[in-house]
Protein backbone atom coordinates (compact mmCIF):
# COMPACT_ATOMS: atom_id res chain seq x y z
CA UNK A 1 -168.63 188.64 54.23
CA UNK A 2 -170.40 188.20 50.80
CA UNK A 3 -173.78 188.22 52.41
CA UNK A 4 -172.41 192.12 54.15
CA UNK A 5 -171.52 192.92 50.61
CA UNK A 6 -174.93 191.60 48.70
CA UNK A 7 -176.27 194.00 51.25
CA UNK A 8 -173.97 196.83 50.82
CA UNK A 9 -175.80 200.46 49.82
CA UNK A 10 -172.75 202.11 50.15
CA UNK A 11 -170.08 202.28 47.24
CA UNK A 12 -168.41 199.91 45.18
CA UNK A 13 -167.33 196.66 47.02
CA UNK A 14 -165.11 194.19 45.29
CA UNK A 15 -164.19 190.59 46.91
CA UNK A 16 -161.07 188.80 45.25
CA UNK A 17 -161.61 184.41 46.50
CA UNK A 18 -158.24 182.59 45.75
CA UNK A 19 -158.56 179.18 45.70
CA UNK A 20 -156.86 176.30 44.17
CA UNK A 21 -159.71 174.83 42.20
CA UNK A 22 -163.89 175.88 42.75
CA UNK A 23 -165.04 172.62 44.14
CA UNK A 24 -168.18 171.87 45.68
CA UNK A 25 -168.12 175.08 48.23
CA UNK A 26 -168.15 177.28 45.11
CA UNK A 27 -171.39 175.21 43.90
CA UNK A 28 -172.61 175.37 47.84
CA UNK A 29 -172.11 179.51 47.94
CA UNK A 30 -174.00 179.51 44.71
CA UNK A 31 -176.89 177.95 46.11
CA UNK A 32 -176.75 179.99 49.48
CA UNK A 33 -179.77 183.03 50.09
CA UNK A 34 -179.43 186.05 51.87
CA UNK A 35 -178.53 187.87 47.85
CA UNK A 36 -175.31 185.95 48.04
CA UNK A 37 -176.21 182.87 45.50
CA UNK A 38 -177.40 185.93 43.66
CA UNK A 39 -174.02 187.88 44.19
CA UNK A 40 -172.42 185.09 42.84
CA UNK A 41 -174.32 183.84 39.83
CA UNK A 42 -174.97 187.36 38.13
CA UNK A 43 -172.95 189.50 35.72
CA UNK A 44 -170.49 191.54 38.60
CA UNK A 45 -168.62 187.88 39.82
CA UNK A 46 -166.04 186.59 37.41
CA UNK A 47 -163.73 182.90 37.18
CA UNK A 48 -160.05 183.45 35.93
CA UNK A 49 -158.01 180.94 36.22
CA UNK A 50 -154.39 181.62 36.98
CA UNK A 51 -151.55 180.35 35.21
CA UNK A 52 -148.23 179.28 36.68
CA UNK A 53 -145.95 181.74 38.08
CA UNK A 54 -143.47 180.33 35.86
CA UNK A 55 -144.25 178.77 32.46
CA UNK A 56 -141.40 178.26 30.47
CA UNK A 57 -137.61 177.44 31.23
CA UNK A 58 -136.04 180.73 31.09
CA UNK A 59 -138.85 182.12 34.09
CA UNK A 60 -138.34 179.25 35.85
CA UNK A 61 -134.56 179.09 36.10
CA UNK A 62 -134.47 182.84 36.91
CA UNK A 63 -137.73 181.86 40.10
CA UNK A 64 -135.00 179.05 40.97
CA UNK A 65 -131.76 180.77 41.00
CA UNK A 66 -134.10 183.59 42.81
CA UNK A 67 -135.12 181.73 45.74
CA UNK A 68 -132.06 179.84 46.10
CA UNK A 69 -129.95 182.99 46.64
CA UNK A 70 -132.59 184.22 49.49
CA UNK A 71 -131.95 180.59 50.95
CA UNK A 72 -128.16 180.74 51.11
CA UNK A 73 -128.68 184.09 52.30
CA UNK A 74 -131.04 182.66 55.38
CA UNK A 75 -129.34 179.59 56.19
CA UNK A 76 -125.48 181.05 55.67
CA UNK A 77 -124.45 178.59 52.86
CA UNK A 78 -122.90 178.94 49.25
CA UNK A 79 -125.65 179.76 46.39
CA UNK A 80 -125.36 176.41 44.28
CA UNK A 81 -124.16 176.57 41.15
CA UNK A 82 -126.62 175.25 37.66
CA UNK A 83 -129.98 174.20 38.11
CA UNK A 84 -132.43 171.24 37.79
CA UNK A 85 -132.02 169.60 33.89
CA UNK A 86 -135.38 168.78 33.87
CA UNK A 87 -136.80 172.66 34.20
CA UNK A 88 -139.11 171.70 31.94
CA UNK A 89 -140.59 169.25 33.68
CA UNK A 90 -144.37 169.26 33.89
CA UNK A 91 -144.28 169.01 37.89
CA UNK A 92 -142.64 172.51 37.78
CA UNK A 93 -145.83 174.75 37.04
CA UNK A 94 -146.26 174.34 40.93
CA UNK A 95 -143.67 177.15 41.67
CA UNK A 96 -143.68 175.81 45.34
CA UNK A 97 -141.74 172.34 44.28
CA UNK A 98 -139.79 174.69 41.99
CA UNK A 99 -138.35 176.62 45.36
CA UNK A 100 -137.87 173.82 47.32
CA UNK A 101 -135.61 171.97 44.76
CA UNK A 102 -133.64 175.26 45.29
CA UNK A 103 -133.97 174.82 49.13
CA UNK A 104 -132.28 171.25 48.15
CA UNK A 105 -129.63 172.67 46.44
CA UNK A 106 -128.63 174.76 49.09
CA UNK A 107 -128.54 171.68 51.21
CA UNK A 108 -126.36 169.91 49.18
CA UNK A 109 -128.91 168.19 48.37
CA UNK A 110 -130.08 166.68 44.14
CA UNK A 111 -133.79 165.64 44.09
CA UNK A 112 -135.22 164.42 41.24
CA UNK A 113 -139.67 164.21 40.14
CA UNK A 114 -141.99 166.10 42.48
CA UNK A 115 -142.41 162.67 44.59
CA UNK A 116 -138.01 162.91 45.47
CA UNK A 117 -138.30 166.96 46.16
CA UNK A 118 -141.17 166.04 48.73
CA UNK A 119 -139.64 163.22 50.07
CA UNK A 120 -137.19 165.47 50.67
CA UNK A 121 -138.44 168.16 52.48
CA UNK A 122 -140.72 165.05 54.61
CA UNK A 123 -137.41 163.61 56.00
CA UNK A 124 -135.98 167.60 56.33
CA UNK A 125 -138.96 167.85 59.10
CA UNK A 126 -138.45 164.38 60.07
CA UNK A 127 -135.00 165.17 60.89
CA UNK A 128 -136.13 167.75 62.88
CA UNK A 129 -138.07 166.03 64.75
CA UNK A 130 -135.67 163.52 65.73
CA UNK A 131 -132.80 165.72 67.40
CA UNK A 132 -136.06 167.77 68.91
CA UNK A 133 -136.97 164.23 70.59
CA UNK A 134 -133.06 163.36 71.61
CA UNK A 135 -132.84 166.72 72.78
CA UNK A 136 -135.85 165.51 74.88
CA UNK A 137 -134.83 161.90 75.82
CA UNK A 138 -138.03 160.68 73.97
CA UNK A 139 -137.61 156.67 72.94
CA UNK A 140 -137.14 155.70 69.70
CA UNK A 141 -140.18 155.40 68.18
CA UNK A 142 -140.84 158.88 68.83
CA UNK A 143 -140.34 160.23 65.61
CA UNK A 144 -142.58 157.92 64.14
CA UNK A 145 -145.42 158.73 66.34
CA UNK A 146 -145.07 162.16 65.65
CA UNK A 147 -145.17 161.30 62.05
CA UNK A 148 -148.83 159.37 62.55
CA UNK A 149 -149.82 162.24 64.87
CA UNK A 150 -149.06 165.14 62.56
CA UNK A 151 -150.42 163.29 59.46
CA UNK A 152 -154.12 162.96 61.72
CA UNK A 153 -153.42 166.63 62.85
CA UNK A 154 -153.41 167.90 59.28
CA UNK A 155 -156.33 165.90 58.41
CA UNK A 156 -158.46 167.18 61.67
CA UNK A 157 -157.17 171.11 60.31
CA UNK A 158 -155.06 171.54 63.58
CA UNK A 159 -155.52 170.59 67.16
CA UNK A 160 -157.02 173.26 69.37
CA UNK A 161 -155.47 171.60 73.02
CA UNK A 162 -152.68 169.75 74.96
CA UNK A 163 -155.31 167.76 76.35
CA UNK A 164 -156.74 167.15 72.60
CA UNK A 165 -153.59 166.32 71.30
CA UNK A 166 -152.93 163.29 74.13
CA UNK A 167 -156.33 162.35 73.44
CA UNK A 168 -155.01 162.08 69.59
CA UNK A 169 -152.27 160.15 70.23
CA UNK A 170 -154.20 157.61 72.43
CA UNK A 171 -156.97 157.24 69.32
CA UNK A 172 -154.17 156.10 66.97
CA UNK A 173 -152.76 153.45 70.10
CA UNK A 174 -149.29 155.51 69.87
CA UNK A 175 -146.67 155.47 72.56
CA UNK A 176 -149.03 153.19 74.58
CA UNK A 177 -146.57 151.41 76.47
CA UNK A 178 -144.61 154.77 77.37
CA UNK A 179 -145.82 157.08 80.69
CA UNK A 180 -147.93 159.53 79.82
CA UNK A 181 -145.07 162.08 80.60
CA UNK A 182 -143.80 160.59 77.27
CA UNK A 183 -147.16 161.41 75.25
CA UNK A 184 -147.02 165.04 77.11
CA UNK A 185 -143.70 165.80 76.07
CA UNK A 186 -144.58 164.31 72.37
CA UNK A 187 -147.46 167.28 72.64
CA UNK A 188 -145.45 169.73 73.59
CA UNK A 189 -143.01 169.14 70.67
CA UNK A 190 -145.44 169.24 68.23
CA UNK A 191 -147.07 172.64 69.98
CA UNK A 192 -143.50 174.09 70.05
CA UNK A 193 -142.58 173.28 66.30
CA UNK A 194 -146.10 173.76 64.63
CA UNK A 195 -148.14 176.65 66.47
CA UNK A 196 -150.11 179.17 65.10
CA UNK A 197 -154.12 179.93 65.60
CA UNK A 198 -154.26 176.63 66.53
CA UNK A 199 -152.51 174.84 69.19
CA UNK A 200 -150.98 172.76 67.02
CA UNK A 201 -151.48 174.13 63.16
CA UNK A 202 -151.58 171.08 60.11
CA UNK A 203 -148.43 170.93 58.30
CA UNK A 204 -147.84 173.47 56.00
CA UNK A 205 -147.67 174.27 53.06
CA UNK A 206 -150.56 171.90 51.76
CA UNK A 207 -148.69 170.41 49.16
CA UNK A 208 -146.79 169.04 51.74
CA UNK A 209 -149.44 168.31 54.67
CA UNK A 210 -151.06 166.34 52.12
CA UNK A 211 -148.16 164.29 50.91
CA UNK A 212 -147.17 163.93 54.50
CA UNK A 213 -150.72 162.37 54.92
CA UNK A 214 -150.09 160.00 52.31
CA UNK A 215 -147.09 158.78 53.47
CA UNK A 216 -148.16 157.85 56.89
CA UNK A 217 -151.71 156.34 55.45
CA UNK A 218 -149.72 153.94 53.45
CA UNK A 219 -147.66 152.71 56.65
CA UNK A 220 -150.57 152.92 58.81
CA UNK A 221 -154.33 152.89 57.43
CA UNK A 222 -155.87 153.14 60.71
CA UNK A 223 -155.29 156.84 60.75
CA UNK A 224 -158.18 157.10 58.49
CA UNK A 225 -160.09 155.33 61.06
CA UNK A 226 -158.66 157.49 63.53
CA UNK A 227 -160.12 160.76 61.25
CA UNK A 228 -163.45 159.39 61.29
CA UNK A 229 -163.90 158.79 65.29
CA UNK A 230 -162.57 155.04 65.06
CA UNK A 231 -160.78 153.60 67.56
CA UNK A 232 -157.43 151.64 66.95
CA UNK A 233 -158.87 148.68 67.38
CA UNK A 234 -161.68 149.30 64.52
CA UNK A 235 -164.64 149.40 66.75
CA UNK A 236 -166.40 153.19 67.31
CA UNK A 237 -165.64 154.95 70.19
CA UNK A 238 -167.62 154.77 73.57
CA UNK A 239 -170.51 156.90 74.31
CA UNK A 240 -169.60 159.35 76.24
C-alpha cells in the first residue's frame, strides 16, 4: 500500500497507521526501498501519539455508566447502580478494562486492579467453554486443554485448519489418552466459538489474548516450546 502511494502521480493520498506503540516494524518500513523508507522519513509522515479516551474521573465514569447501559441493554439485565471507587486508577487509561469492569457490573459481578477485571473476563470464556464441552460430553479436562490450545492459537495468530488444529493439540501432548473423536470435537468447539478469517481466530481483544497467554504459560511452560516447533517432550520435531 505505501509503496502504491510513494508511487502515486495522481492527487493527494493520505495513509492514517494505528498502532499501539511503533516498534521495530516502524524502524523496518523506514528502512524499506521502493520510495517508501523515503515516504516515511520525509516532511509529509507525522507521529501523534494518542491519549486515553478517558483521562480524568468525570470522562471515565460517564465511558463506564455508558457502556454498562448498552450491556444491560444486550444481555437483558438491570444497569448497576455507582461505579468503580478507584476511577482514578492508573490501569483505567486503557478504556477497554474500563468497559469490561462495566460488563462485570452487569454480571453482578465487583472486580478490583486490571489483573481481577481480566481474570474475570478469562474465567467468563472459561465458563463458556465448559457448558460448550458438557453440552458435548467432552471429559473433564477438556476445558483445560482448550485453555493450553487457545493460549498456542493466539500465539501462532490463528489456526488456518481442522487438521492444523489436531495437529496443535497433539504438539502440546493434550487429550492424549482420549480418541481422537475427542480432539475433533475439542476442534470443532474452538472453530465454532472463535472463527473469523481464520479457522480458528486468536483470542480477542489482545489485551486479553495476551493475558490469556500468560496464564496458561505459567501452568504450563511447554507451550512456549510448543510456539517454537518443540515437541512436548523437549526434543525438535521429526523431519518430515
Amino acid at each position: 500500500m505505501l509503496r502504491q502511494a510513494a508511487a502515486a502521480t495522481v492527487g493527494p493520498v493520505r495513509i492514517v497507521l494505528l498502532a499501539r506503540s511503533a516498534d521495530d516494524w516502524w524502524e523496518a518500513l523506514r528502512c524499506e526501498g521502493d520510495g517508501v523508507g523515503d515516504l516515511l522519513t520525509g516532511p509529509a509522515t507525522r507521529r501523534t501519539f494518542l491519549h486515553p479516551l478517558a483521562m480524568n474521573p468525570d470522562a471515565r465514569l460517564k465511558s463506564y455508566e455508558l457502556a454498562a447501559e448498552k450491556f444491560a441493554g444486550a444481555l437483558g439485565k438491570p444497569i448497576p447502580v455507582g461505579a468503580p471507587n478507584e476511577l482514578d486508577a492508573s490501569h483505567f487509561r486503557i478504556v477497554l478494562l474500563l468497559h469490561m469492569a462495566a460488563l462485570a457490573a452487569v454480571e453482578g459481578v465487583q472486580v478490583k486492579g486490571d489483573q481481577g477485571i481480566l481474570d474475570w473476563m478469562l474465567n467468563r470464556e472459561r465458563g463458556f467453554w465448559a457448558r460448550l464441552a458438557e453440552v458435548r460430553k467432552l471429559p473433564t479436562n477438556a476445558v483445560e486443554a482448550i485453555l493450553e490450545a487457545m493460549a498456542l492459537a493466539t500465539l501462532e495468530g490463528g489456526v488456518n485448519s481442522r487438521l492444523e488444529t489436531i495437529e496443535l493439540l497433539g504438539r502440546l501432548g493434550l487429550l492424549q489418552d482420549q480418541p481422537e473423536l475427542v480432539r475433533d470435537s475439542v476442534a470443532g468447539l474452538l472453530h465454532e466459538t472463535y472463527p473469523g478469517d481464520k479457522w480458528i481466530e486468536p483470542m480477542l481483544p489482545d489485551l486479553l489474548g495476551e493475558h490469556l497467554v500468560q496464564v496458561a504459560t505459567d501452568r504450563n511452560p511447554k507451550i512456549i516450546d510448543a510456539a517454537f516447533g518443540q515437541q512436548p517432550g523437549g526434543g525438535e520435531p521429526a523431519p518430515a
